[in-house]
C-alpha atoms as a PDB file:
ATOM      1  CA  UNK A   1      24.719 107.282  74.527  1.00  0.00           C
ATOM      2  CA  UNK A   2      25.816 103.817  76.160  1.00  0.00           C
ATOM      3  CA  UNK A   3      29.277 102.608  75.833  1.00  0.00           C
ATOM      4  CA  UNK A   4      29.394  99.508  74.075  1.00  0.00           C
ATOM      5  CA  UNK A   5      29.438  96.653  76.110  1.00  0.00           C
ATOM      6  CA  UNK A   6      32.569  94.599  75.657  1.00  0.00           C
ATOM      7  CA  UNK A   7      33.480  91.222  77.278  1.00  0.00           C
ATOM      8  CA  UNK A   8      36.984  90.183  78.103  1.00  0.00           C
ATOM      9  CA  UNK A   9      37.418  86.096  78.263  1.00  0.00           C
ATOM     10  CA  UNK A  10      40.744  85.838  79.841  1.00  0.00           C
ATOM     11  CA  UNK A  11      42.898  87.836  82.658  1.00  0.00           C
ATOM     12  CA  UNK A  12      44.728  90.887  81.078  1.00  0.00           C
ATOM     13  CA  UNK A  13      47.254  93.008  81.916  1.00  0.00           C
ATOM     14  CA  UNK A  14      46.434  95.312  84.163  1.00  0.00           C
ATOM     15  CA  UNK A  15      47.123  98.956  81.953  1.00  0.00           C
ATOM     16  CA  UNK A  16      44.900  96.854  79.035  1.00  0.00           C
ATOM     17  CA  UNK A  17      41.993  96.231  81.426  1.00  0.00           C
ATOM     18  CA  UNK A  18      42.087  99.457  82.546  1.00  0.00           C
ATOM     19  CA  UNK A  19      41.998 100.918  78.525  1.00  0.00           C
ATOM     20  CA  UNK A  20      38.804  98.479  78.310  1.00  0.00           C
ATOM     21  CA  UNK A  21      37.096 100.028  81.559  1.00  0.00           C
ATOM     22  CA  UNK A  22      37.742 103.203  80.353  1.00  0.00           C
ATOM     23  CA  UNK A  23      36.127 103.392  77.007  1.00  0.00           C
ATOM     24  CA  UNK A  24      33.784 100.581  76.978  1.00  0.00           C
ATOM     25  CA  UNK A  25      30.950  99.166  79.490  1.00  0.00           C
ATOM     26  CA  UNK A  26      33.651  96.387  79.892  1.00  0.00           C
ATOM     27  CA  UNK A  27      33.273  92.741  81.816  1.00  0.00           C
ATOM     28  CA  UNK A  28      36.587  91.453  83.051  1.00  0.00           C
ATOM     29  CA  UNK A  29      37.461  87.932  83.599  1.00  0.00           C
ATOM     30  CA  UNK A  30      38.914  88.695  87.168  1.00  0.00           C
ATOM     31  CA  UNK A  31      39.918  84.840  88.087  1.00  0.00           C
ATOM     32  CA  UNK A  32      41.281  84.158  84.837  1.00  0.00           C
ATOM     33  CA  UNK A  33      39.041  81.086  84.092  1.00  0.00           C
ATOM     34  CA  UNK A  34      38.780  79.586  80.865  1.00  0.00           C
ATOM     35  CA  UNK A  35      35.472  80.603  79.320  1.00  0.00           C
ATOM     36  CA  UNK A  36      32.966  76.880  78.646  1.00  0.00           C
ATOM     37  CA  UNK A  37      31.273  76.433  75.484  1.00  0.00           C
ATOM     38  CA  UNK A  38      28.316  78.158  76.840  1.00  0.00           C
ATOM     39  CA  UNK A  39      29.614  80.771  78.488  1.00  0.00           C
ATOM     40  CA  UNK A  40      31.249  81.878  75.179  1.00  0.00           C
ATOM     41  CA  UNK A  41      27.568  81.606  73.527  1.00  0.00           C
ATOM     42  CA  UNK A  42      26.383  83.915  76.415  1.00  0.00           C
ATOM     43  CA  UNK A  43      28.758  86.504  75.503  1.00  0.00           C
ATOM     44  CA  UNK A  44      27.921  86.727  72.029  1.00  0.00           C
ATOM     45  CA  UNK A  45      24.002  86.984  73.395  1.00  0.00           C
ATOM     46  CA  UNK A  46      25.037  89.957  75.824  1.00  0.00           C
ATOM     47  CA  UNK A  47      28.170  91.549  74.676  1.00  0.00           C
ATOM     48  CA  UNK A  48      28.465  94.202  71.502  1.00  0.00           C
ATOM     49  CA  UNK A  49      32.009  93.021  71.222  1.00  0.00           C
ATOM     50  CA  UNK A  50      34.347  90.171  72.405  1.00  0.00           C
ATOM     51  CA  UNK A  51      38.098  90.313  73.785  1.00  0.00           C
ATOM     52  CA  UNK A  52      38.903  86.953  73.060  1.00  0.00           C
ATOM     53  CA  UNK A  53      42.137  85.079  72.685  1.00  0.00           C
ATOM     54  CA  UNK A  54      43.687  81.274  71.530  1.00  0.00           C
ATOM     55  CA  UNK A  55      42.383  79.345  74.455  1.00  0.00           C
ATOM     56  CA  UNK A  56      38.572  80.602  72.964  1.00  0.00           C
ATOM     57  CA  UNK A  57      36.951  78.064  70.487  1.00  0.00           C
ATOM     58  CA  UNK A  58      34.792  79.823  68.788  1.00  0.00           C
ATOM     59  CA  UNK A  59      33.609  77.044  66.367  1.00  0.00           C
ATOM     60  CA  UNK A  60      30.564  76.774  64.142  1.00  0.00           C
ATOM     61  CA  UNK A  61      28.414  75.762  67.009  1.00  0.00           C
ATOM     62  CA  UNK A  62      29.118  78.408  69.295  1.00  0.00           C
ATOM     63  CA  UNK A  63      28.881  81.176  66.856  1.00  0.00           C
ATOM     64  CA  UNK A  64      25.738  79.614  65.443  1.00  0.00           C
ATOM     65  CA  UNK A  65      23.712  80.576  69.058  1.00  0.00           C
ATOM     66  CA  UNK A  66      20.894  83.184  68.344  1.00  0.00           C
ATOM     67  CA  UNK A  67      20.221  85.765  69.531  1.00  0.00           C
ATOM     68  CA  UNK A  68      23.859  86.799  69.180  1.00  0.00           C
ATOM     69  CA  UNK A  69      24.619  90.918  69.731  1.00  0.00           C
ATOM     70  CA  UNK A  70      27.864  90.504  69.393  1.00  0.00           C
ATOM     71  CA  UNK A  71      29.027  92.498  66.237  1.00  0.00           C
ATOM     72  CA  UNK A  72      33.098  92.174  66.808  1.00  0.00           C
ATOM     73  CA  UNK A  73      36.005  89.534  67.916  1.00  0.00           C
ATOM     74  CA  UNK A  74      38.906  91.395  68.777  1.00  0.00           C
ATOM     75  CA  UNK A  75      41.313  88.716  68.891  1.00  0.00           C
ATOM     76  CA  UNK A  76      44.630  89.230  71.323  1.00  0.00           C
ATOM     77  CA  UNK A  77      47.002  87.782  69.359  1.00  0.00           C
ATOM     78  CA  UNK A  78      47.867  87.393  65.379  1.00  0.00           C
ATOM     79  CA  UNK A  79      46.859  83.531  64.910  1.00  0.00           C
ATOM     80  CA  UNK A  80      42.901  83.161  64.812  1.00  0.00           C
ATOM     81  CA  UNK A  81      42.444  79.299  63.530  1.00  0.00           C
ATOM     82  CA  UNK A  82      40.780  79.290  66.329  1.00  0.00           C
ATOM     83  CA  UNK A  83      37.811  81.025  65.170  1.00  0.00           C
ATOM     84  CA  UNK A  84      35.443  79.510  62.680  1.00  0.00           C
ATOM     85  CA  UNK A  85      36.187  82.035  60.000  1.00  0.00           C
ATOM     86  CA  UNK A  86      33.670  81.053  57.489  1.00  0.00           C
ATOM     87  CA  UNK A  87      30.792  80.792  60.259  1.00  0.00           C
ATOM     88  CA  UNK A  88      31.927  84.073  61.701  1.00  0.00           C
ATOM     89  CA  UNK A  89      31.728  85.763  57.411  1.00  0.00           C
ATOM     90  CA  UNK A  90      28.365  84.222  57.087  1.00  0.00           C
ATOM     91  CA  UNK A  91      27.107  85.714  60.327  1.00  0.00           C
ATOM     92  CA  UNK A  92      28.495  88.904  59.664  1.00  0.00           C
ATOM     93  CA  UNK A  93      31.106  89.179  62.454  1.00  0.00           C
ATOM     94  CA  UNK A  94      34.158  91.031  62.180  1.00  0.00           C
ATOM     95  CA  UNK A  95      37.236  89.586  63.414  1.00  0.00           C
ATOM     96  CA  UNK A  96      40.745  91.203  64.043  1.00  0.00           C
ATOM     97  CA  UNK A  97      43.473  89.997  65.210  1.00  0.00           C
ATOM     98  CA  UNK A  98      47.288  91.586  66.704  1.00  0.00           C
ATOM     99  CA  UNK A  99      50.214  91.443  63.967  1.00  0.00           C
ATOM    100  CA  UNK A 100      53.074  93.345  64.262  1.00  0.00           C
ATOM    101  CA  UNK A 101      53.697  93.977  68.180  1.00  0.00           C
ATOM    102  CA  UNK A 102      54.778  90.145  69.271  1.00  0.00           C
ATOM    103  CA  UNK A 103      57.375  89.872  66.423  1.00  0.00           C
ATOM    104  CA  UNK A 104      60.491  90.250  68.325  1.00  0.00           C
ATOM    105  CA  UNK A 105      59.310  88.154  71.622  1.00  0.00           C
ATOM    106  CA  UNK A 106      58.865  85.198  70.104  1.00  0.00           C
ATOM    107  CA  UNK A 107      61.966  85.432  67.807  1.00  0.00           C
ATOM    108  CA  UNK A 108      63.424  85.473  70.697  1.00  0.00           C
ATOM    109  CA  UNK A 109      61.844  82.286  72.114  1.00  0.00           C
ATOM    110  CA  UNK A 110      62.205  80.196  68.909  1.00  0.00           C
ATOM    111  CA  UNK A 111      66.362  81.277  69.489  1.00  0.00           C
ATOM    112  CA  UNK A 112      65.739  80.351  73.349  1.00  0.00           C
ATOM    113  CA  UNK A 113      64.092  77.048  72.096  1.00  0.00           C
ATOM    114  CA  UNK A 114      67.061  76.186  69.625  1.00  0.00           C
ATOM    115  CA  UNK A 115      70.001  76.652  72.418  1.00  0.00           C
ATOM    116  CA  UNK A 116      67.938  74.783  74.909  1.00  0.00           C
ATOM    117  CA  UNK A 117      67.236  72.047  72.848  1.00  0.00           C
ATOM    118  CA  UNK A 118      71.072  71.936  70.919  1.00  0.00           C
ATOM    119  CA  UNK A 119      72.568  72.766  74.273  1.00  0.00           C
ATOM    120  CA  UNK A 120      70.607  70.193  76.606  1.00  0.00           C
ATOM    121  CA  UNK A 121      69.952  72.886  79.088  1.00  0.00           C
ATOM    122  CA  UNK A 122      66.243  71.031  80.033  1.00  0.00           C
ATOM    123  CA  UNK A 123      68.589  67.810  80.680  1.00  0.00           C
ATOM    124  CA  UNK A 124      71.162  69.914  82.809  1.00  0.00           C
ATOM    125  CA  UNK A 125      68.340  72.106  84.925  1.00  0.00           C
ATOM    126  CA  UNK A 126      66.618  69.314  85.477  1.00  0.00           C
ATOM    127  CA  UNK A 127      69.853  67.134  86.908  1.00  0.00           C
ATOM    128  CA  UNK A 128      70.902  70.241  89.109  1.00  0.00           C
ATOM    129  CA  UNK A 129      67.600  70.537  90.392  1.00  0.00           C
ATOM    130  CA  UNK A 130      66.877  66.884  91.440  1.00  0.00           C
ATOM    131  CA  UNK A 131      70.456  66.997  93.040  1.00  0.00           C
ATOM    132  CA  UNK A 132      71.789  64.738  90.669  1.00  0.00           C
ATOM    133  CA  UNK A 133      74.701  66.694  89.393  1.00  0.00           C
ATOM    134  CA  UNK A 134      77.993  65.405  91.380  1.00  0.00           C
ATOM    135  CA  UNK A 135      80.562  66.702  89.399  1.00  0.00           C
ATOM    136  CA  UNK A 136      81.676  68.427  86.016  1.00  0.00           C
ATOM    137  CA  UNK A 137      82.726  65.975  83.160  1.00  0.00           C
ATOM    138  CA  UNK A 138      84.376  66.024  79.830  1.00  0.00           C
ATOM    139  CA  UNK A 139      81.985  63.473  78.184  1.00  0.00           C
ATOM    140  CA  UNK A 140      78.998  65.127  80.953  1.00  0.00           C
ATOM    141  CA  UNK A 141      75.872  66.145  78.803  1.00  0.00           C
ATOM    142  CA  UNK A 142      77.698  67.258  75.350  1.00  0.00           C
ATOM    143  CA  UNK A 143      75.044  68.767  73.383  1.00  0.00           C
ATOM    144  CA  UNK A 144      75.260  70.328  69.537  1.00  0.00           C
ATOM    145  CA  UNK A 145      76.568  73.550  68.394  1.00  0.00           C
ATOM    146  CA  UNK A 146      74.665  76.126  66.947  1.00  0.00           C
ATOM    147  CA  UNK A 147      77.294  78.516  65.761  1.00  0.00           C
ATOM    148  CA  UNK A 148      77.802  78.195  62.278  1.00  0.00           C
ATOM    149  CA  UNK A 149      75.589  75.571  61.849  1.00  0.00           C
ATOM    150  CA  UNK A 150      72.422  75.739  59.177  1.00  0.00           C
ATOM    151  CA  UNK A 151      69.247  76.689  60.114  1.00  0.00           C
ATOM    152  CA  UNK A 152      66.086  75.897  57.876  1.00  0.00           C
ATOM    153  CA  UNK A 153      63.052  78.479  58.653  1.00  0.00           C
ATOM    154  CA  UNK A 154      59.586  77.348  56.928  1.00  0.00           C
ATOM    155  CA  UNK A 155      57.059  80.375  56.511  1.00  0.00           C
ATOM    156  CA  UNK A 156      59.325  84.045  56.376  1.00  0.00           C
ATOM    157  CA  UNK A 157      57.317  86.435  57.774  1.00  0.00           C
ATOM    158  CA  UNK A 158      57.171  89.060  60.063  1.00  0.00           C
ATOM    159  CA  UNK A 159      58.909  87.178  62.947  1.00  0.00           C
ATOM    160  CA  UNK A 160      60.429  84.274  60.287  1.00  0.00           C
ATOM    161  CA  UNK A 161      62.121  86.842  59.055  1.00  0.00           C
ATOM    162  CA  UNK A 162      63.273  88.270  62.290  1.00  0.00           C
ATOM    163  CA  UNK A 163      64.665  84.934  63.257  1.00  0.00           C
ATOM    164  CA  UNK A 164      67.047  84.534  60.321  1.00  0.00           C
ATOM    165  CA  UNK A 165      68.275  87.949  61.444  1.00  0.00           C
ATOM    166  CA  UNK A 166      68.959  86.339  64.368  1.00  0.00           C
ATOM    167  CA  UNK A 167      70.494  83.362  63.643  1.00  0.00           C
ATOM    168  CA  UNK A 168      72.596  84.981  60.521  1.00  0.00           C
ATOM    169  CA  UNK A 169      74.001  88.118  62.694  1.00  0.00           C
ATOM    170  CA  UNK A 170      74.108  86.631  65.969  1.00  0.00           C
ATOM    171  CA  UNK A 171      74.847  83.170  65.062  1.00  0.00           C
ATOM    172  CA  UNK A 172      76.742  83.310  61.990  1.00  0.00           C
ATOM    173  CA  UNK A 173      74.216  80.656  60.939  1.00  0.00           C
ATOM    174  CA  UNK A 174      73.637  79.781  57.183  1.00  0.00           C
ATOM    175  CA  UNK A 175      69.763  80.378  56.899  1.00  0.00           C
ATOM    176  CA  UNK A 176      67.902  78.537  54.265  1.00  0.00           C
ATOM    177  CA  UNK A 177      64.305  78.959  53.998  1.00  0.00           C
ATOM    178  CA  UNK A 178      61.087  77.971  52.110  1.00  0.00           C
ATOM    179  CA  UNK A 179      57.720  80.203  52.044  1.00  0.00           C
ATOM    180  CA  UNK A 180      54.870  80.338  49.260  1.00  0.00           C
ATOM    181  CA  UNK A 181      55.391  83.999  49.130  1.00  0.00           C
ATOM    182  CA  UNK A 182      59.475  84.651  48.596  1.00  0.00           C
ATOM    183  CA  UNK A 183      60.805  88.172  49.655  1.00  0.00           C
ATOM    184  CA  UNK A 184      62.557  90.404  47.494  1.00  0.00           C
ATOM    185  CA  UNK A 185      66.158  89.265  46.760  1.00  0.00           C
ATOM    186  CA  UNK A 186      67.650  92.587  48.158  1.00  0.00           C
ATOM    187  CA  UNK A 187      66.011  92.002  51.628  1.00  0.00           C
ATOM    188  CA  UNK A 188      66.775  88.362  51.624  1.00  0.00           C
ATOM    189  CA  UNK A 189      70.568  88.853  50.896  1.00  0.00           C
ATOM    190  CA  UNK A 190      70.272  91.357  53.850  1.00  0.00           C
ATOM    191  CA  UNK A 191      69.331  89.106  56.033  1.00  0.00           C
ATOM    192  CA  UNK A 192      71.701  86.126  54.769  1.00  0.00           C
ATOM    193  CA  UNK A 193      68.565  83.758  53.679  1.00  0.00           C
ATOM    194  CA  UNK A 194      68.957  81.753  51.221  1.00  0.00           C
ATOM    195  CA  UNK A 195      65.405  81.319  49.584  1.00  0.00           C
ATOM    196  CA  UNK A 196      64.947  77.302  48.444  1.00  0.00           C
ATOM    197  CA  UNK A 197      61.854  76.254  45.983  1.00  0.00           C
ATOM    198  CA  UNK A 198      60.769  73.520  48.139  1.00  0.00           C
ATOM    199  CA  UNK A 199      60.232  72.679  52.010  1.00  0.00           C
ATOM    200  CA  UNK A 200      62.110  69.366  51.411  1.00  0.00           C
ATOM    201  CA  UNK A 201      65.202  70.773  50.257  1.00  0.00           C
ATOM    202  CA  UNK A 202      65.438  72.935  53.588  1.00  0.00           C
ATOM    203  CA  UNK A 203      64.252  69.994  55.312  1.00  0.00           C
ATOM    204  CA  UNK A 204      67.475  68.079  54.085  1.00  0.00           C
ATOM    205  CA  UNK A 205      69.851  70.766  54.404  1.00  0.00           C
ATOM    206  CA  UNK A 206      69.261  72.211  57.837  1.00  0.00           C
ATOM    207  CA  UNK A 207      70.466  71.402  61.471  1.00  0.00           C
ATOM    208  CA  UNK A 208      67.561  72.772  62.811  1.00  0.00           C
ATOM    209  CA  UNK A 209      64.386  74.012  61.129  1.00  0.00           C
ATOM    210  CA  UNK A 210      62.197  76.228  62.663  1.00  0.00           C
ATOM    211  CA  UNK A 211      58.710  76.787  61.529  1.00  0.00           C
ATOM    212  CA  UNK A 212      56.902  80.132  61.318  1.00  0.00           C
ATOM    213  CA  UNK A 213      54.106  79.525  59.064  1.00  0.00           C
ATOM    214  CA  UNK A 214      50.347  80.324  59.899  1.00  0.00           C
ATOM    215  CA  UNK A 215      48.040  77.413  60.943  1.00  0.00           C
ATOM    216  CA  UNK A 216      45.181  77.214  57.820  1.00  0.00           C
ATOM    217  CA  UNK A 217      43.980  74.434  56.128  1.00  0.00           C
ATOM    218  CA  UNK A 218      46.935  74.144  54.096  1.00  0.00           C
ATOM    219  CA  UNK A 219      49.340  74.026  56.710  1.00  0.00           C
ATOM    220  CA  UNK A 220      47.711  71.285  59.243  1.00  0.00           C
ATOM    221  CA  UNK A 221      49.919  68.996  59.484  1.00  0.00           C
ATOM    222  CA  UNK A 222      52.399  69.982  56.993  1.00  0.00           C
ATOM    223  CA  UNK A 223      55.014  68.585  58.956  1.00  0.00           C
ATOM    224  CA  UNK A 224      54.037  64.548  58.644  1.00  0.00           C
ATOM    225  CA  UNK A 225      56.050  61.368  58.830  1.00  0.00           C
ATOM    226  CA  UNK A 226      57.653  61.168  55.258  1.00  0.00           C
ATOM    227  CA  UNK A 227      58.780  65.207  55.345  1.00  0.00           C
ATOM    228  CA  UNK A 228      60.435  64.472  59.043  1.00  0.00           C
ATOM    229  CA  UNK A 229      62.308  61.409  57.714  1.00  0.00           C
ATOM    230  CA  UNK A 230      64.343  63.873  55.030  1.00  0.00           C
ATOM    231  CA  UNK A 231      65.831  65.889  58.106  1.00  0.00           C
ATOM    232  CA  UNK A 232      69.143  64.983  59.292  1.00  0.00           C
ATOM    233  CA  UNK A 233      69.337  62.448  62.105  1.00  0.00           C
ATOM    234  CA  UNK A 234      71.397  65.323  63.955  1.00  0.00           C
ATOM    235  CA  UNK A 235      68.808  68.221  63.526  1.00  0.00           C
ATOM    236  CA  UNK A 236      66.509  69.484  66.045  1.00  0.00           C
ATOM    237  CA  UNK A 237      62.901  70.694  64.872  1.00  0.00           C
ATOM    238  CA  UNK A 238      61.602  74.052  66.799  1.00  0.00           C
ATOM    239  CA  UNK A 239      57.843  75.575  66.551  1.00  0.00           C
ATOM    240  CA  UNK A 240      56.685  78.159  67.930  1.00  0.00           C
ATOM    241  CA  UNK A 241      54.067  79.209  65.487  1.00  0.00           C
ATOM    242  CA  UNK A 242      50.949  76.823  66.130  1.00  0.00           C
ATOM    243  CA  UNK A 243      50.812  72.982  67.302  1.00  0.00           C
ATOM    244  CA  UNK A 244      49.175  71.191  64.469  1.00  0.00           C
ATOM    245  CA  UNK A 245      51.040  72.491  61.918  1.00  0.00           C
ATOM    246  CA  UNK A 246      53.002  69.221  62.827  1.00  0.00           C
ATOM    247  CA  UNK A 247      51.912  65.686  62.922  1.00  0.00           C
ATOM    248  CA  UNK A 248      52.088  65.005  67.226  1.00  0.00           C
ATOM    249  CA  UNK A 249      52.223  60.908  66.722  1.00  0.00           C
ATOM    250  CA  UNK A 250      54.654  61.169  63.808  1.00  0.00           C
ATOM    251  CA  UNK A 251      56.438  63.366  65.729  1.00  0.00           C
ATOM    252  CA  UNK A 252      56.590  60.940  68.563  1.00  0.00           C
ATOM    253  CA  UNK A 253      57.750  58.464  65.636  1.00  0.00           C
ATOM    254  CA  UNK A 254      60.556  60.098  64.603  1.00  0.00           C
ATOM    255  CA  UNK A 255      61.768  60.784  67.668  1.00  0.00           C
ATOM    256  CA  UNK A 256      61.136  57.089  68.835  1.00  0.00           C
ATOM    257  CA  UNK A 257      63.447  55.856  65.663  1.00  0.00           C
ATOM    258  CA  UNK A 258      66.019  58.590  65.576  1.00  0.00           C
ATOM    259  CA  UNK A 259      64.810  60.278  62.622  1.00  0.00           C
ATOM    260  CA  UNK A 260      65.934  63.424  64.481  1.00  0.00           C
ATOM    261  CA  UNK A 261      67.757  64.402  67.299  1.00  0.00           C
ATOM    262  CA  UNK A 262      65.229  66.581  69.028  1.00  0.00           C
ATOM    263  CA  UNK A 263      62.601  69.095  69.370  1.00  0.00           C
ATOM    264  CA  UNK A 264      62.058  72.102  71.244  1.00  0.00           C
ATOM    265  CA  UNK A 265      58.335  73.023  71.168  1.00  0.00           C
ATOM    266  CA  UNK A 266      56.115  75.988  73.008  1.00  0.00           C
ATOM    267  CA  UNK A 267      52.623  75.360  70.738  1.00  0.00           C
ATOM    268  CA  UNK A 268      51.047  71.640  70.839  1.00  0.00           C
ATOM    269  CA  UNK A 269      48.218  70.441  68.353  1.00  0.00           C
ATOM    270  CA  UNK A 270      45.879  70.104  71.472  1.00  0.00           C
ATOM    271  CA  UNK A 271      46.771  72.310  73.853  1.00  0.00           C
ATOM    272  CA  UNK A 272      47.097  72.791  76.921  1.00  0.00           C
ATOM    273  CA  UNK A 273      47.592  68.574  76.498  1.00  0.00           C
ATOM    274  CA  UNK A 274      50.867  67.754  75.817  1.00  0.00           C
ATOM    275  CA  UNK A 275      50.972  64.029  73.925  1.00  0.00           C
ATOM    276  CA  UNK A 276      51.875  61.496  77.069  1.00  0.00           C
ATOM    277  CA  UNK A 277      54.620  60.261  75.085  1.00  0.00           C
ATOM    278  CA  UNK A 278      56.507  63.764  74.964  1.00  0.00           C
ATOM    279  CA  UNK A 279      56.723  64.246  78.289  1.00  0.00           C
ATOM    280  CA  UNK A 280      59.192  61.957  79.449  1.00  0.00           C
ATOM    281  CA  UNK A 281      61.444  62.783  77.041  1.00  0.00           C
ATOM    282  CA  UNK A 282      65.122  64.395  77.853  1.00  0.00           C
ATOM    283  CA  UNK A 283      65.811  65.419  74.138  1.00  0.00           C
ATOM    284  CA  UNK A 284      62.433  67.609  74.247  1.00  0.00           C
ATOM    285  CA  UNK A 285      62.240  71.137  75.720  1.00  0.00           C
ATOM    286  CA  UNK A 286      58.590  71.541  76.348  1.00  0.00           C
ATOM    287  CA  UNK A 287      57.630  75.354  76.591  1.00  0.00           C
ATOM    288  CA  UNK A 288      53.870  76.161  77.976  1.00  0.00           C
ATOM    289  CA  UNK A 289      53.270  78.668  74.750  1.00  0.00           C
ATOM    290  CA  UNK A 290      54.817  81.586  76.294  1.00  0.00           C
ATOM    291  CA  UNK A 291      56.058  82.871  72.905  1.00  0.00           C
ATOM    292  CA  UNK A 292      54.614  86.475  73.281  1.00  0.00           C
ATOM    293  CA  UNK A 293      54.855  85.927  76.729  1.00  0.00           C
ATOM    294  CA  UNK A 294      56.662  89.454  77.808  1.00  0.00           C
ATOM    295  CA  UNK A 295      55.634  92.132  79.975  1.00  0.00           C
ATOM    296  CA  UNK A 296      55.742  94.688  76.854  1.00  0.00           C
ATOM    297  CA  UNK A 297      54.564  92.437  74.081  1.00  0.00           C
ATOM    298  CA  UNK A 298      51.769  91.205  76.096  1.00  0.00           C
ATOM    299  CA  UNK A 299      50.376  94.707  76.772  1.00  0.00           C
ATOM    300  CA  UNK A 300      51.149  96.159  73.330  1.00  0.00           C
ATOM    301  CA  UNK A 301      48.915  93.116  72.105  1.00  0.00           C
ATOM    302  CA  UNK A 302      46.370  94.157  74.397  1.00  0.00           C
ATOM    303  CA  UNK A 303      46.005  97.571  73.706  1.00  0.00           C
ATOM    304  CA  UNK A 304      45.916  96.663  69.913  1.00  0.00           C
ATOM    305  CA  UNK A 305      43.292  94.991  70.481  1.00  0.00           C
ATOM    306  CA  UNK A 306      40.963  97.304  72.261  1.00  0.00           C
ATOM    307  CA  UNK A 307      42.476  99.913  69.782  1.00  0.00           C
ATOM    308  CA  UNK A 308      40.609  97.596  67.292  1.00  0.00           C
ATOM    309  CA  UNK A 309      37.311  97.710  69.372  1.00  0.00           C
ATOM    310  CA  UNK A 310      37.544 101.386  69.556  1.00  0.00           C
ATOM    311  CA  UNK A 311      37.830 101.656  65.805  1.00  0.00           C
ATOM    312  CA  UNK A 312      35.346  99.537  65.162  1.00  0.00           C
ATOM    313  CA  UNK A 313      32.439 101.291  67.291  1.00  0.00           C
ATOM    314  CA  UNK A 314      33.762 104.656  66.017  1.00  0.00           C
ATOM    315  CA  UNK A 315      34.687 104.300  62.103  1.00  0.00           C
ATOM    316  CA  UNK A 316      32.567 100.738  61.642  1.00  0.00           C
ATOM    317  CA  UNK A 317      36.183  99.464  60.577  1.00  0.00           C
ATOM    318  CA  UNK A 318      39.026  97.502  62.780  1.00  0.00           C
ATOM    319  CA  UNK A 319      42.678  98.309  61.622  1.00  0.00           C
ATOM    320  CA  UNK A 320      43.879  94.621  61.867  1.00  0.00           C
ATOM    321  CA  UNK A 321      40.820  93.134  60.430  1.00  0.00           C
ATOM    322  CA  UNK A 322      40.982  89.628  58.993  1.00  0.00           C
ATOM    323  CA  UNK A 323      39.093  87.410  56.891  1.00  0.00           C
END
């Protein structure tokens, strides 16, 4: 019996591809190219099962081209707004995605992403490597603490969660938070989170807020103009979930009239563009989404997802199915 044929859209790493070669009739993408509109609609034509990942827009229109063989979308990685969901239901196309193995990596970044930011280390690399640093200064790029200070976290999830555990034992931080879906009170007094019944009252409280909520309809652009002007003109605002959860030009805005202090961001609303008016910025660190971005995480994701292909041609079922 043939091995399913299974189409990769994006480099891998290395023990991943060789997973895929081994138990499927598997194409790699061996120059890492980003896959075009129609190339994407050829793999669905030729392919029993795509390997695809956030750079892949598989809209309406793409997912709409018939013939289509492809029966599967194994997603590497745990956000998937990406994919037309409802076009991919109505066609009958199973998509999973990667939860679980990236949780502590980017927890890590969004932490990384706070101390740059609070800390000016962007500002100071940048000075030292331009050989503009002459000598050390008592006034010489002061930046905020972060000890003891109060960080908001919108959306407490898997890695939400793991970033109050952070910032609370770490940190000593005070950690407020907001999320449609509250944890139980005997987890969130373990991890020192104080659970508030509205985004704008952690938006008011916190010297930074970090956001950690999924991208969906409901969440596009949750972070706008009027809900940026409630933070404190000395808070920072970090995301590394996905870009257009926040409003780019009112960003820009608020930044422009000191609503805030800074940002430190690693997903953008239109990536890989980066809004012109961002980039020049010293109180911005500007990340280019490398929040899974370890050796470990990045295989673990892999393998999770070709562990979803395999279970789907075996059982007719992916573990991590969404949708």
């Amino acid at each position: 019996m043939p091995l399913p044929r299974v189409i990769a859209t994006r480099r891998l790493p290395e023990p991943v591809e060789q997973e895929l070669a081994r138990d499927f009739d598997a194409a790699l993408n061996t120059d890492d190219h980003q896959f075009s509109e129609a190339e994407l609609q050829d793999a669905l034509r030729d392919a029993d099962g795509l390997l695809c990942t956030v750079t892949d827009r598989l809209t309406a229109v793409v997912l709409a081209r018939e013939p289509r063989r492809c029966r599967i979308l194994a997603n590497f990685g745990v956000g998937y707004n990406h994919i037309d969901m409802t076009e991919a239901g109505r066609r009958g196309l199973v998509v999973s995605n990667t939860p679980g193995v990236l949780t502590e990596a980017t927890a890590d970044l969004a932490m990384t992403l706070m101390l740059m930011a609070a800390r000016r280390a962007g500002e100071g690399e940048r000075e030292v490597r331009a050989g503009r640093w002459t000598s050390w200064g008592p006034t010489h790029l002061m930046g905020a603490d972060v000890s003891g200070q109060t960080l908001g976290i919108i959306g407490l999830g898997r890695i939400g969660r793991a970033v109050a555990r952070r910032a609370h034992a770490g940190f000593g931080m005070k950690v407020l938070s907001y999320t449609p879906h509250p944890i139980p009170a005997a987890e969130a007094a373990q991890l020192g989170v104080a659970q508030l019944s509205s985004i704008q009252g952690v938006l008011a409280e916190s010297d930074f807020v970090s956001l950690h909520c999924p991208a969906s309809p409901a969440t596009y652009h949750l972070i706008h103009a009027e809900r940026l002007r409630l933070m404190k003109p000395s808070a920072f605002l970090i995301n590394t979930a996905r870009g257009d959860i926040v409003d780019d030009r009112d960003l820009v805005r608020a930044l422009d009239e000191k609503w805030i202090a800074g940002a430190g961001l690693d997903v953008y609303e239109h990536e890989p563009r980066v809004p012109a008016e961002l980039l020049g910025r010293e109180n911005v660190v500007l990340l280019p989404h490398l929040g899974s971005a370890t050796w470990s995480t990045r295989v673990a994701m892999g393998l999770k997802a070709v562990g979803n292909l395999r279970a789907f041609f075996r059982e007719g079922k992916a573990p991590d199915q969404v949708g």
